[in-house]
N, C-alpha and C. Protein backbone atom coordinates (compact mmCIF):
# COMPACT_ATOMS: atom_id res chain seq x y z
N UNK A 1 -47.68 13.08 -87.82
CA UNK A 1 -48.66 12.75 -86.79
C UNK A 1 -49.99 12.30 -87.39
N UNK A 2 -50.39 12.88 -88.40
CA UNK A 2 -51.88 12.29 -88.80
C UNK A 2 -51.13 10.80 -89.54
N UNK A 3 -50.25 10.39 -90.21
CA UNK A 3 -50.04 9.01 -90.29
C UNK A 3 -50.27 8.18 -89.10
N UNK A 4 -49.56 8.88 -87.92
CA UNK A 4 -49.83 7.78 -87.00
C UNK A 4 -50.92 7.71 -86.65
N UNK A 5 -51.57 8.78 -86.34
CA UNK A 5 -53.24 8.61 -85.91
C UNK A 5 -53.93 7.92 -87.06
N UNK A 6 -54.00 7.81 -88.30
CA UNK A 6 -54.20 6.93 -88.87
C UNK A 6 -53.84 5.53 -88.65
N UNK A 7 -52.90 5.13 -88.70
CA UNK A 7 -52.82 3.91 -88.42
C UNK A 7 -53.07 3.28 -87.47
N UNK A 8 -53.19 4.00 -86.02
CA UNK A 8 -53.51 3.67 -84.85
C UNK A 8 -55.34 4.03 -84.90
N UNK A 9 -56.08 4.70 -85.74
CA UNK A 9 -57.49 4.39 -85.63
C UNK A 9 -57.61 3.40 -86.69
N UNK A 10 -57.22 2.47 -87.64
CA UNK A 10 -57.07 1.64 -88.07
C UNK A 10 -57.31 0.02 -87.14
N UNK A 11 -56.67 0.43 -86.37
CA UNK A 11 -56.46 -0.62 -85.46
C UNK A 11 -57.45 -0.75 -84.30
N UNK A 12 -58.02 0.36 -84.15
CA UNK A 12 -58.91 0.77 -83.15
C UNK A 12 -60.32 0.16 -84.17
N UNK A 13 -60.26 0.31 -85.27
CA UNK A 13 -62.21 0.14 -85.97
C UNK A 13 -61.76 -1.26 -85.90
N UNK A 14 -60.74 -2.10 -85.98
CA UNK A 14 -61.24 -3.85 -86.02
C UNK A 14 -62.13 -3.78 -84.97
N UNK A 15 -62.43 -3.55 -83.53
CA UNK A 15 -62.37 -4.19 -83.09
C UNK A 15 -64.19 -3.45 -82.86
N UNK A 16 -64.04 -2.38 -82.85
CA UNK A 16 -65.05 -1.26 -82.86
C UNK A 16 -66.27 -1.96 -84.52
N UNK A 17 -65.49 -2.00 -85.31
CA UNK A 17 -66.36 -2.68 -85.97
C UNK A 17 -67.11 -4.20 -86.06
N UNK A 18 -66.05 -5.14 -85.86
CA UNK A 18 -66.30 -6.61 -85.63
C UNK A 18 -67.45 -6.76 -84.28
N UNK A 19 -67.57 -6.11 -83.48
CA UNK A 19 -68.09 -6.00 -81.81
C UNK A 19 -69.21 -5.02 -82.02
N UNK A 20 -69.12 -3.98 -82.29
CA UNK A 20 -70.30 -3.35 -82.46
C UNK A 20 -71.13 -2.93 -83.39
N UNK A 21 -70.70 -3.32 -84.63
CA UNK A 21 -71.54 -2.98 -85.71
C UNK A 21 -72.24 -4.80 -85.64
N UNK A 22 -71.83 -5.83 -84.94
CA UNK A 22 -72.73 -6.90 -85.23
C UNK A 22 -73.52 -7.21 -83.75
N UNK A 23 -73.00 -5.99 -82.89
CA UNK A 23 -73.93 -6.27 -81.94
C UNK A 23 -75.35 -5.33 -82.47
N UNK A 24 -74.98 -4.64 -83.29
CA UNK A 24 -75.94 -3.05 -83.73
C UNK A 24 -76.82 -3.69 -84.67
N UNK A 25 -76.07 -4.58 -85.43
CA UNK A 25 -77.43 -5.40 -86.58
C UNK A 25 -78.18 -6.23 -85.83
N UNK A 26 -77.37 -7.25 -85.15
CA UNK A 26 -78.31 -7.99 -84.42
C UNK A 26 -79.84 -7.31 -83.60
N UNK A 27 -79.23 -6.23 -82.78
CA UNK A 27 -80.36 -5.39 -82.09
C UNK A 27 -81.24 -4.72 -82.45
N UNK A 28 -81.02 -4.12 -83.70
CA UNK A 28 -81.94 -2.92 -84.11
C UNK A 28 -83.64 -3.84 -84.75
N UNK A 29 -82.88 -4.76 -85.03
CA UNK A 29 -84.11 -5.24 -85.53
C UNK A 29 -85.26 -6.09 -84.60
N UNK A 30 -84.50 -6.42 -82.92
CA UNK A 30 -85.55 -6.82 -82.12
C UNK A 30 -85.77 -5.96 -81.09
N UNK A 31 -85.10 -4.98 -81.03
CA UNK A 31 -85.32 -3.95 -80.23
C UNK A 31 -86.11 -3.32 -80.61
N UNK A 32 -86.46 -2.73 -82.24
CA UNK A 32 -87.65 -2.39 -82.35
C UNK A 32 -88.84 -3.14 -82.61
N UNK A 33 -88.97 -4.52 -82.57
CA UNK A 33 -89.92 -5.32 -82.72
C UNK A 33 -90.51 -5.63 -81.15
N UNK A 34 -89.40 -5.51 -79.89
CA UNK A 34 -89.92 -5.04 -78.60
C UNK A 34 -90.79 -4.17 -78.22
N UNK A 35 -90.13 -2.92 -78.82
CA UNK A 35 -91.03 -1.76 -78.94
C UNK A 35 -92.13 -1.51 -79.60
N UNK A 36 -92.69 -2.16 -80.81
CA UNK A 36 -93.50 -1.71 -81.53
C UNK A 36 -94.48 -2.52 -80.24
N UNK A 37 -93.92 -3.69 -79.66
CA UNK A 37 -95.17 -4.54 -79.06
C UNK A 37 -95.31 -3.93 -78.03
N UNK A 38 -94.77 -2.94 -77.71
CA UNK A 38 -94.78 -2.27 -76.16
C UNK A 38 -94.31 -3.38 -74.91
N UNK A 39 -93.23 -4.13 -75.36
CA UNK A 39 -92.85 -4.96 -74.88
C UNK A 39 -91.77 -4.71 -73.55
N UNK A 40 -91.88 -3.30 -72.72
CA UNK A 40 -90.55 -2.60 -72.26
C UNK A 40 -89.87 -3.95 -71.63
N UNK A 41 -90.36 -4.96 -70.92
CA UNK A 41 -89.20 -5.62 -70.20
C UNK A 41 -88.58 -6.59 -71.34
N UNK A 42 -88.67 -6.81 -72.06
CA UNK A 42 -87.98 -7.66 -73.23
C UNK A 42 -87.39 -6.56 -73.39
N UNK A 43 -87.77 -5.03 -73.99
CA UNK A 43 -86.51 -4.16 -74.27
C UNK A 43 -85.46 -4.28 -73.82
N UNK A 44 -85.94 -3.84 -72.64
CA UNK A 44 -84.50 -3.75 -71.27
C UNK A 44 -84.09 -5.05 -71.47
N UNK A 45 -84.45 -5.98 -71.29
CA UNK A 45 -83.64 -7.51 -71.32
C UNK A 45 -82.66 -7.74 -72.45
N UNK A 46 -83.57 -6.94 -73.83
CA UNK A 46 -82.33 -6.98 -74.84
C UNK A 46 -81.16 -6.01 -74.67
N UNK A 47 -81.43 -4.51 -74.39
CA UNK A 47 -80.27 -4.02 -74.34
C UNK A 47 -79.24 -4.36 -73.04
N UNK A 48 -80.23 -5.06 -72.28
CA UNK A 48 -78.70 -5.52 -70.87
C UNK A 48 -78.03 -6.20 -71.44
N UNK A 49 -78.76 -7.26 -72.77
CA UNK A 49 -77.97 -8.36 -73.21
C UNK A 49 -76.56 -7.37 -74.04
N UNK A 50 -77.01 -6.72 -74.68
CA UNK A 50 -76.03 -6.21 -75.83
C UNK A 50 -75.16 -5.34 -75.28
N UNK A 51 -75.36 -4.11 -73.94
CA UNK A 51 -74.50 -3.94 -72.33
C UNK A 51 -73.36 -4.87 -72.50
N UNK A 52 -73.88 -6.18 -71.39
CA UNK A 52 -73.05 -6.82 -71.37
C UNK A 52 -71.86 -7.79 -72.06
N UNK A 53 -72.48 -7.44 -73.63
CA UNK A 53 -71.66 -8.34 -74.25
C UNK A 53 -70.84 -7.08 -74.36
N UNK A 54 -71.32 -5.89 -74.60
CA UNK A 54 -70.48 -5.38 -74.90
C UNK A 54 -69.04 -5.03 -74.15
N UNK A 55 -69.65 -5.47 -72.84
CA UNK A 55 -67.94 -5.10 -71.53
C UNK A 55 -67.40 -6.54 -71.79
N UNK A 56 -67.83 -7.19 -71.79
CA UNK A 56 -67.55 -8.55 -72.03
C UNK A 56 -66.32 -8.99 -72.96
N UNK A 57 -66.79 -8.66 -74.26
CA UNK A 57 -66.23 -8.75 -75.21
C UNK A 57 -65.25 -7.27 -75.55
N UNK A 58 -65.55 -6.33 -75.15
CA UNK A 58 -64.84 -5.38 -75.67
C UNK A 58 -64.00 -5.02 -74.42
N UNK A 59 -63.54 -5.13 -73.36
CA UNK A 59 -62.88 -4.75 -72.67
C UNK A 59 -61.62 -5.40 -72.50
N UNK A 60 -61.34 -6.89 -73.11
CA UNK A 60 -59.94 -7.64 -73.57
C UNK A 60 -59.22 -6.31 -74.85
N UNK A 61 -60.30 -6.36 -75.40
CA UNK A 61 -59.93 -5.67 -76.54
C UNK A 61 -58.90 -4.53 -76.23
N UNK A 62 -59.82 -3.51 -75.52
CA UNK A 62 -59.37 -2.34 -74.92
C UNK A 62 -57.85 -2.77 -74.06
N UNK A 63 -57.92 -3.57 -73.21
CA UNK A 63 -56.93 -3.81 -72.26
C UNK A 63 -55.37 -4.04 -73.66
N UNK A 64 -55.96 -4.93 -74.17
CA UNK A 64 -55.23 -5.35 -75.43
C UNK A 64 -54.69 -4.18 -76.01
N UNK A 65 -55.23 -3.11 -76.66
CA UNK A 65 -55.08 -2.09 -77.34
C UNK A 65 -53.89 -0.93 -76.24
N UNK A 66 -54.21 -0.98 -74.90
CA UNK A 66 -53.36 -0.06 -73.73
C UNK A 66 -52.27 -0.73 -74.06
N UNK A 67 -51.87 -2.06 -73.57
CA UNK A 67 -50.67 -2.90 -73.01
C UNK A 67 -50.30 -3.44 -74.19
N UNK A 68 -50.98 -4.08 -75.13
CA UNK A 68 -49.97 -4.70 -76.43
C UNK A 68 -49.81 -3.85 -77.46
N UNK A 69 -50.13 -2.43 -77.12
CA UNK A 69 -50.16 -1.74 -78.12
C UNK A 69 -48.35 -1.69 -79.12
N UNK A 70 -47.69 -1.10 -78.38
CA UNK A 70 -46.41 -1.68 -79.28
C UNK A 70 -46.19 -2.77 -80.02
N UNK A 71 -46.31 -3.97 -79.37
CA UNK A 71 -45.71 -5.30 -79.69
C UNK A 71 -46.86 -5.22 -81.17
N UNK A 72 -48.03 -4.67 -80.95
CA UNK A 72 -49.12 -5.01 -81.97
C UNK A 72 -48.80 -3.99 -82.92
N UNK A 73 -48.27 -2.75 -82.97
CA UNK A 73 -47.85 -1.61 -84.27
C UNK A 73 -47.22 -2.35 -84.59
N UNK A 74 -45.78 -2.96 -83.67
CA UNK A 74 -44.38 -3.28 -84.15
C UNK A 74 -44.72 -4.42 -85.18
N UNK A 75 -45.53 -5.52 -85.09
CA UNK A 75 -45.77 -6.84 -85.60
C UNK A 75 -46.63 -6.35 -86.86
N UNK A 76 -47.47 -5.22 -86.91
CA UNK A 76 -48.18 -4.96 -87.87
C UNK A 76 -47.35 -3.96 -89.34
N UNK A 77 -46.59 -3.03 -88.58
CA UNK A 77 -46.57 -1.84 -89.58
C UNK A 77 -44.97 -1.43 -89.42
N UNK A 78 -44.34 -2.47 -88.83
CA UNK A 78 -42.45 -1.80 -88.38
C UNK A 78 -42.11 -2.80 -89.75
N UNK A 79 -42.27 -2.51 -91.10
CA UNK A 79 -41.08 -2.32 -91.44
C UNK A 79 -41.04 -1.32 -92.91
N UNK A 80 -40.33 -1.77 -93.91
CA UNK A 80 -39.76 -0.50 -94.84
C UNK A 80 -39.66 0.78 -94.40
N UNK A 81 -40.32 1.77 -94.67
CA UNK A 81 -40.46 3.27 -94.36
C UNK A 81 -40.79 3.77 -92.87
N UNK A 82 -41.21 2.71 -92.30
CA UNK A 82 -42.12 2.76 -91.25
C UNK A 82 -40.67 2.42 -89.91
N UNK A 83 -40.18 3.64 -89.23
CA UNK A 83 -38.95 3.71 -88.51
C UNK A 83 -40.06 3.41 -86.58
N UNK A 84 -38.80 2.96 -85.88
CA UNK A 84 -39.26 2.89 -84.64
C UNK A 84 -39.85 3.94 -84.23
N UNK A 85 -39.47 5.58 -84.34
CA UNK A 85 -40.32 6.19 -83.81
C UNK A 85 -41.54 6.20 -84.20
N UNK A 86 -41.91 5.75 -85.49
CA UNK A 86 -43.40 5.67 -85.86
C UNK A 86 -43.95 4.40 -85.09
N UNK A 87 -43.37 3.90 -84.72
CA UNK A 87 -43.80 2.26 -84.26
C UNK A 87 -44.46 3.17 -82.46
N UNK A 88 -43.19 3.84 -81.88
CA UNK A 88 -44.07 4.44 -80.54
C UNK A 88 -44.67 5.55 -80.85
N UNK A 89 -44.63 6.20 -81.88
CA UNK A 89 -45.86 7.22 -81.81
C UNK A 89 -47.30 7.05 -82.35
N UNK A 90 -47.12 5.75 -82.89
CA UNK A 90 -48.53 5.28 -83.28
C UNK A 90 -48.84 4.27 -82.16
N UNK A 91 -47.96 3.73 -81.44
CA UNK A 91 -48.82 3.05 -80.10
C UNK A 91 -49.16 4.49 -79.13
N UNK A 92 -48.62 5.48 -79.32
CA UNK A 92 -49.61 6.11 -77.98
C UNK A 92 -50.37 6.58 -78.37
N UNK A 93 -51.05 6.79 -79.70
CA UNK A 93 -52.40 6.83 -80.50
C UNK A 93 -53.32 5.47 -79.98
N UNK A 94 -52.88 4.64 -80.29
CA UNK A 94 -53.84 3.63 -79.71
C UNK A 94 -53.67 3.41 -78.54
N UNK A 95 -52.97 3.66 -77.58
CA UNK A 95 -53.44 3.87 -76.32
C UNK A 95 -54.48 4.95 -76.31
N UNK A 96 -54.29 5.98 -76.98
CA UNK A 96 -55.36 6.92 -76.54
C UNK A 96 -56.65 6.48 -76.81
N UNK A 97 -56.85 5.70 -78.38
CA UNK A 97 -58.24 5.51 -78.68
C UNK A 97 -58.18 4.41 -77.96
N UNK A 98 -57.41 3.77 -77.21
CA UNK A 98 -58.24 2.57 -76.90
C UNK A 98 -58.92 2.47 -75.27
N UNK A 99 -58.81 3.87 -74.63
CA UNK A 99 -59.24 4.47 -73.34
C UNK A 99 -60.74 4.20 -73.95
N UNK A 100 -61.29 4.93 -75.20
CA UNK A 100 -62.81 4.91 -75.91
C UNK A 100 -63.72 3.97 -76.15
N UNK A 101 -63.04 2.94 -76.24
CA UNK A 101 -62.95 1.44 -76.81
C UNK A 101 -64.36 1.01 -76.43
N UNK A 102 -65.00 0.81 -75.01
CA UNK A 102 -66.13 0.40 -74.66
C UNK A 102 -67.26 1.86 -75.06
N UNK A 103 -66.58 2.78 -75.02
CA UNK A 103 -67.58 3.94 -75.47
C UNK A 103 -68.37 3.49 -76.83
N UNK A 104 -66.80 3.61 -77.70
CA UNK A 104 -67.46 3.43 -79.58
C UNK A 104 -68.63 2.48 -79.59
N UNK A 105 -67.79 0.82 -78.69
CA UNK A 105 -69.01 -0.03 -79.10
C UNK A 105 -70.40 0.07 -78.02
N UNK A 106 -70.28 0.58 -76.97
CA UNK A 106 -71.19 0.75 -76.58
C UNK A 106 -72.61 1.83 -76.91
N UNK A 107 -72.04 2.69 -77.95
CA UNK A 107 -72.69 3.90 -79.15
C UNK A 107 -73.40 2.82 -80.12
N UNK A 108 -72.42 1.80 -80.02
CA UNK A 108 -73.38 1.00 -81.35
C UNK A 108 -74.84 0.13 -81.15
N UNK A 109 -74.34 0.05 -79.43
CA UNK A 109 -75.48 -0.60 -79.03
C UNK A 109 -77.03 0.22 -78.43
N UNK A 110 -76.61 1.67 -77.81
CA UNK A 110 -77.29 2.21 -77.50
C UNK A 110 -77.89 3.56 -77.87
N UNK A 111 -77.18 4.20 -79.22
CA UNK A 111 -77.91 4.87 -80.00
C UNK A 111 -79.20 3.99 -80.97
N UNK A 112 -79.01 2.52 -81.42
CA UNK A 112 -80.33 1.85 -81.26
C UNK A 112 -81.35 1.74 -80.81
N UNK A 113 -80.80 1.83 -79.69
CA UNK A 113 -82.04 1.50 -78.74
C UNK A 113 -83.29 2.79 -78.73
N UNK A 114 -82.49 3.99 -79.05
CA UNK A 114 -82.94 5.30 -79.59
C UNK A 114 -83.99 5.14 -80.50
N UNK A 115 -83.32 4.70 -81.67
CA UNK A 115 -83.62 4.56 -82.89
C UNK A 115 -84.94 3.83 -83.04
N UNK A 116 -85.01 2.89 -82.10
CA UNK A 116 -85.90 1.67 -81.97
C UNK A 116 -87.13 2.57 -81.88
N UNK A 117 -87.13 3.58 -80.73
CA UNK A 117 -88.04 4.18 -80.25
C UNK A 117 -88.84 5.12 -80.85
N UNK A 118 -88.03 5.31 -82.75
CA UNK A 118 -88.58 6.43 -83.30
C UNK A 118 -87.84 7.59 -82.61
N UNK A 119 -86.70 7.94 -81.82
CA UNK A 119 -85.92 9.34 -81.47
C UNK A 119 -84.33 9.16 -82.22
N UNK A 120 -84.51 9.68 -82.89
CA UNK A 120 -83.63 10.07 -83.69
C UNK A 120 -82.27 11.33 -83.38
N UNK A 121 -83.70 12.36 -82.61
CA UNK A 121 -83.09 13.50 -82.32
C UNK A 121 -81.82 13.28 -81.02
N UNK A 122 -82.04 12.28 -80.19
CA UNK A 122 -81.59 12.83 -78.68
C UNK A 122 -80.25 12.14 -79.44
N UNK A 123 -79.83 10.87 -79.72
CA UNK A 123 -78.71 10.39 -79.83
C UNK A 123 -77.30 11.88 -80.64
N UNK A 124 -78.61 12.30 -81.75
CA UNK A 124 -77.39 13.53 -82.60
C UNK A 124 -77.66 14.69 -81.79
N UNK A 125 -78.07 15.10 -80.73
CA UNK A 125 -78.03 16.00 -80.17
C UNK A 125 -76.76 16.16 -79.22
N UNK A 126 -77.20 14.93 -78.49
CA UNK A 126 -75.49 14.11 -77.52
C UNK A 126 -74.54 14.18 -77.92
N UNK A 127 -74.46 13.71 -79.37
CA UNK A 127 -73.04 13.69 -80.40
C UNK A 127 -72.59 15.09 -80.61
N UNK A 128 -73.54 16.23 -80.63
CA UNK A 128 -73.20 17.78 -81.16
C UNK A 128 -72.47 18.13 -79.71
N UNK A 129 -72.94 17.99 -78.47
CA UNK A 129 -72.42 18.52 -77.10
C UNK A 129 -70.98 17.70 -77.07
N UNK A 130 -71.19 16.09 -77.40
CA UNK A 130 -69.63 15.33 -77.18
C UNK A 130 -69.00 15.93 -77.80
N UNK A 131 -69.15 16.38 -79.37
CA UNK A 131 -68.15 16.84 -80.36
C UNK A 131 -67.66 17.89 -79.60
N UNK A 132 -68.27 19.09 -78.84
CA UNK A 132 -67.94 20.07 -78.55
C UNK A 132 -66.96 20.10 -77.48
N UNK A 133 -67.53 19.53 -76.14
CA UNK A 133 -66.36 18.42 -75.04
C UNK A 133 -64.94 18.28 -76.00
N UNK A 134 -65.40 17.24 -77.19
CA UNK A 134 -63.93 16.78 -77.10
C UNK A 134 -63.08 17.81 -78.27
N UNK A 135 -63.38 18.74 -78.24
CA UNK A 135 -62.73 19.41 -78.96
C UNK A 135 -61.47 20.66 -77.80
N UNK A 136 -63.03 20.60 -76.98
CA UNK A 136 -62.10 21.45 -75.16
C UNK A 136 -60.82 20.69 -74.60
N UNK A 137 -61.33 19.02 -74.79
CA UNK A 137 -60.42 18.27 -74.43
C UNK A 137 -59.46 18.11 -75.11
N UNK A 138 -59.48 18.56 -76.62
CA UNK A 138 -58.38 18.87 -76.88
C UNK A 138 -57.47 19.77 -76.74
N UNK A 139 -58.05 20.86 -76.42
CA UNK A 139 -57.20 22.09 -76.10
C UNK A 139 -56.68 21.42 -74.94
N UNK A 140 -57.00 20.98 -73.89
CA UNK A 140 -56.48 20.62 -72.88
C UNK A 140 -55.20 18.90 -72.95
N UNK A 141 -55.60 18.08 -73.76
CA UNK A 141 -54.40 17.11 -73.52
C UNK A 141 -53.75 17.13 -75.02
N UNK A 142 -53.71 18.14 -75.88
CA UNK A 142 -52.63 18.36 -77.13
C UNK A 142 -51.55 18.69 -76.29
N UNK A 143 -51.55 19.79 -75.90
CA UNK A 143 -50.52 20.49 -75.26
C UNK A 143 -49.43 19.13 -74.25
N UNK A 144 -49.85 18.23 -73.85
CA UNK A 144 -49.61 17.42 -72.61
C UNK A 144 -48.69 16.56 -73.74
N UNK A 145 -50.08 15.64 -74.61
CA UNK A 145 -49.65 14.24 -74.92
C UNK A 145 -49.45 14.21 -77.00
N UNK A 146 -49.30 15.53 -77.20
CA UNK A 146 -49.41 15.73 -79.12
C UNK A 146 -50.31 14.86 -79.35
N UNK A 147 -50.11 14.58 -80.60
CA UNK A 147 -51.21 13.85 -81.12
C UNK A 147 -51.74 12.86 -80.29
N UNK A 148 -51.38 12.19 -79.79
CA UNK A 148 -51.99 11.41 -78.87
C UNK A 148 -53.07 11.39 -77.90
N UNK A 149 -53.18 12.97 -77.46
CA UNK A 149 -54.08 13.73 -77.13
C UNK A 149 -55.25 14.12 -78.10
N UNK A 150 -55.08 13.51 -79.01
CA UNK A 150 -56.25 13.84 -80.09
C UNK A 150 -56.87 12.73 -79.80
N UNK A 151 -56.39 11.87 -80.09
CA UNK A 151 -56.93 9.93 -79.97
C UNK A 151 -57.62 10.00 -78.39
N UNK A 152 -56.92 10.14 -76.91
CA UNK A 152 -57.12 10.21 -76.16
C UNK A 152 -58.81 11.13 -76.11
N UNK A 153 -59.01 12.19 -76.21
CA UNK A 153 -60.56 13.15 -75.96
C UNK A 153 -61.11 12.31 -77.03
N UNK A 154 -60.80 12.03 -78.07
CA UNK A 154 -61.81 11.15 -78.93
C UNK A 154 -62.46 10.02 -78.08
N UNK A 155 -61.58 9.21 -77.75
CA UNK A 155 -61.64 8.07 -76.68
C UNK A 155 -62.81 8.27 -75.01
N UNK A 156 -62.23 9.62 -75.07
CA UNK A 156 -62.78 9.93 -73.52
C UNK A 156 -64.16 10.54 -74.07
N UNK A 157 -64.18 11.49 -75.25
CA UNK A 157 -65.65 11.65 -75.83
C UNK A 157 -66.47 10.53 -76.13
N UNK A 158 -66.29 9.57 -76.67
CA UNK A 158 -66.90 8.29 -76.65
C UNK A 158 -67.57 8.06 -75.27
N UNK A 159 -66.65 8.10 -74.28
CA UNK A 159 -66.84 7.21 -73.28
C UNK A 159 -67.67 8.01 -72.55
N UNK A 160 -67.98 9.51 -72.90
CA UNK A 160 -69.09 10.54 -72.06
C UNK A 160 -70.23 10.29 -73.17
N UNK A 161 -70.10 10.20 -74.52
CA UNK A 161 -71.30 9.57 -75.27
C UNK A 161 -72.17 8.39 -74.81
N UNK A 162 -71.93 7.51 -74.75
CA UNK A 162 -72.06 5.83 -74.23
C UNK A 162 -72.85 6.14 -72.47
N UNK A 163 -72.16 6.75 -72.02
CA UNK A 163 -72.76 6.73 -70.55
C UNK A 163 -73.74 7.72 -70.80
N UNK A 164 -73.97 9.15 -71.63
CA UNK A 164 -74.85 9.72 -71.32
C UNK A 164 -76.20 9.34 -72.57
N UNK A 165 -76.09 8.42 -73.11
CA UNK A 165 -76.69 8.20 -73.96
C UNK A 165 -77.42 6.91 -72.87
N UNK A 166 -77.08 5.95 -71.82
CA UNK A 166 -77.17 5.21 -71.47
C UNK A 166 -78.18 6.25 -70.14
N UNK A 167 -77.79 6.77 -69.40
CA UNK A 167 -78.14 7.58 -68.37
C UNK A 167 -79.55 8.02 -68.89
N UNK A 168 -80.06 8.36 -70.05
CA UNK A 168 -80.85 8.85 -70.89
C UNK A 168 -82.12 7.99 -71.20
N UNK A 169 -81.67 6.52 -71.38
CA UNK A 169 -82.64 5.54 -71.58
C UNK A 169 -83.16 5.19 -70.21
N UNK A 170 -82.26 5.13 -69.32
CA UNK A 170 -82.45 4.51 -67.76
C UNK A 170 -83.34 6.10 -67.16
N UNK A 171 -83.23 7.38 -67.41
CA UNK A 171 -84.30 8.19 -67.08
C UNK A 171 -85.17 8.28 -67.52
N UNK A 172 -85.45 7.43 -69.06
CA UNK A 172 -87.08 7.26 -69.63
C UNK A 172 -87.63 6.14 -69.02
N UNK A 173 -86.94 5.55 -68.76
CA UNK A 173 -87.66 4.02 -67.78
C UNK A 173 -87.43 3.05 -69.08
N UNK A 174 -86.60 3.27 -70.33
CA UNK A 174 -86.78 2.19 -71.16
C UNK A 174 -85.35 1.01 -70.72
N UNK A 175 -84.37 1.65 -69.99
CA UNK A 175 -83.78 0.36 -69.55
C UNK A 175 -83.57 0.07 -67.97
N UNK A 176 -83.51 -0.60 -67.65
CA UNK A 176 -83.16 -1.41 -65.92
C UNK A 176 -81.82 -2.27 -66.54
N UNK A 177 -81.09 -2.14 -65.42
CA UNK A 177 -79.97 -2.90 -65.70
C UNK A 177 -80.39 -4.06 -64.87
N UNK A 178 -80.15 -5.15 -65.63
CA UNK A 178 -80.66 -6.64 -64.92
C UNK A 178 -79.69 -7.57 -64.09
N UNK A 179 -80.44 -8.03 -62.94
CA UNK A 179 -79.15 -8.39 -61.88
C UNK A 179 -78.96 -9.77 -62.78
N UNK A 180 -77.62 -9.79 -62.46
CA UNK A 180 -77.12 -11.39 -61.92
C UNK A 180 -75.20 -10.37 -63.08
C-alpha cells in the first residue's frame, strides 16, 4: 500500500506542482508589492486572478485524475513487476488525492497572499488544526476505503485548508471575490 500511495501522489504533484507552484512564483512577488503600496484593490484583483486560474486550470486536472485515473496508472506504471492489482489500487489513491486537487493548488495561491502581508503565523496555524482533521479523517475512511482513505482525508484536508485559509483573507477585508 505505501507503493501505491506513492505512485499515485506522484501523479497527483505534476499537476499540483506545474499549476501551483507557478501560480505561487508569479504572485508572491506582486502581491506583496500591492501590499507594501497599500494597494488593497489591486490585491484582491490579483488574488481573484490566481482563484480563478486556479479552478480554471486545475479542475480538468482533478476531473482527469477521478475518471482517467486507471487508463492513466495503466499507461504509466502496468508493466514488469507492476501486476493489475497494483494498476487498481494505485488508481483509487489518485482518486482519493485527486478529490484535494483544487485544495493543494489553491494553498499555493493563498497561503501567499498571507505571506505578502508579513503573517506567517495564521497560514501554519491552519495547517496544525488541518493536520489534526485529517488524521480523524483517517480514523474514519481507513477502515471504509484502506489506503485510499489515506489519499482521500489528505485530499479533503487540503480542500478544508484552501477554503479556510480563503474565508480568512475575505474576513480581513484583504480579498472580494470579483464579479464577472
Amino acid at each position: 500500500s505505501v507503493s501505491w500511495l506513492g505512485y499515485a501522489d506522484r501523479l497527483m504533484e505534476s499537476p499540483t506542482a506545474m499549476l501551483g507552484v507557478a501560480l505561487s512564483v508569479v504572485l508572491i512577488p506582486t502581491l506583496s508589492a500591492a501590499r507594501a503600496k497599500q494597494d488593497m484593490q489591486e490585491y484582491s484583483r490579483l488574488l481573484d486572478w490566481g482563484l480563478r486560474l486556479v479552478v480554471v486550470l486545475a479542475t480538468p486536472c482533478a476531473v482527469a485524475l477521478a475518471f482517467f485515473a486507471q487508463p492513466l496508472v495503466a499507461t504509466l506504471y502496468h508493466y514488469g513487476a507492476f501486476t493489475p492489482k497494483d494498476v487498481a489500487q494505485t488508481s483509487t489513491a489518485l482518486m482519493g488525492y485527486g478529490v484535494g486537487l483544487l485544495g493543494l493548488v489553491g494553498i499555493k495561491v493563498l497561503a501567499p497572499a498571507y505571506y505578502a502581508s508579513q503573517d506567517t503565523r495564521t497560514p501554519v496555524k491552519i495547517a496544525v488544526v488541518v493536520l489534526v482533521l485529517t488524521q480523524l479523517l483517517n480514523l474514519l475512511f481507513v477502515p471504509w476505503f484502506a489506503h485510499a482513505g489515506l489519499a482521500l482525508a489528505i485530499g479533503v484536508g487540503a480542500l478544508v485548508n484552501a477554503l479556510w485559509l480563503c474565508v480568512g483573507l475575505q474576513h480581513r477585508g484583504l480579498y472580494r471575490v470579483q464579479r464577472g
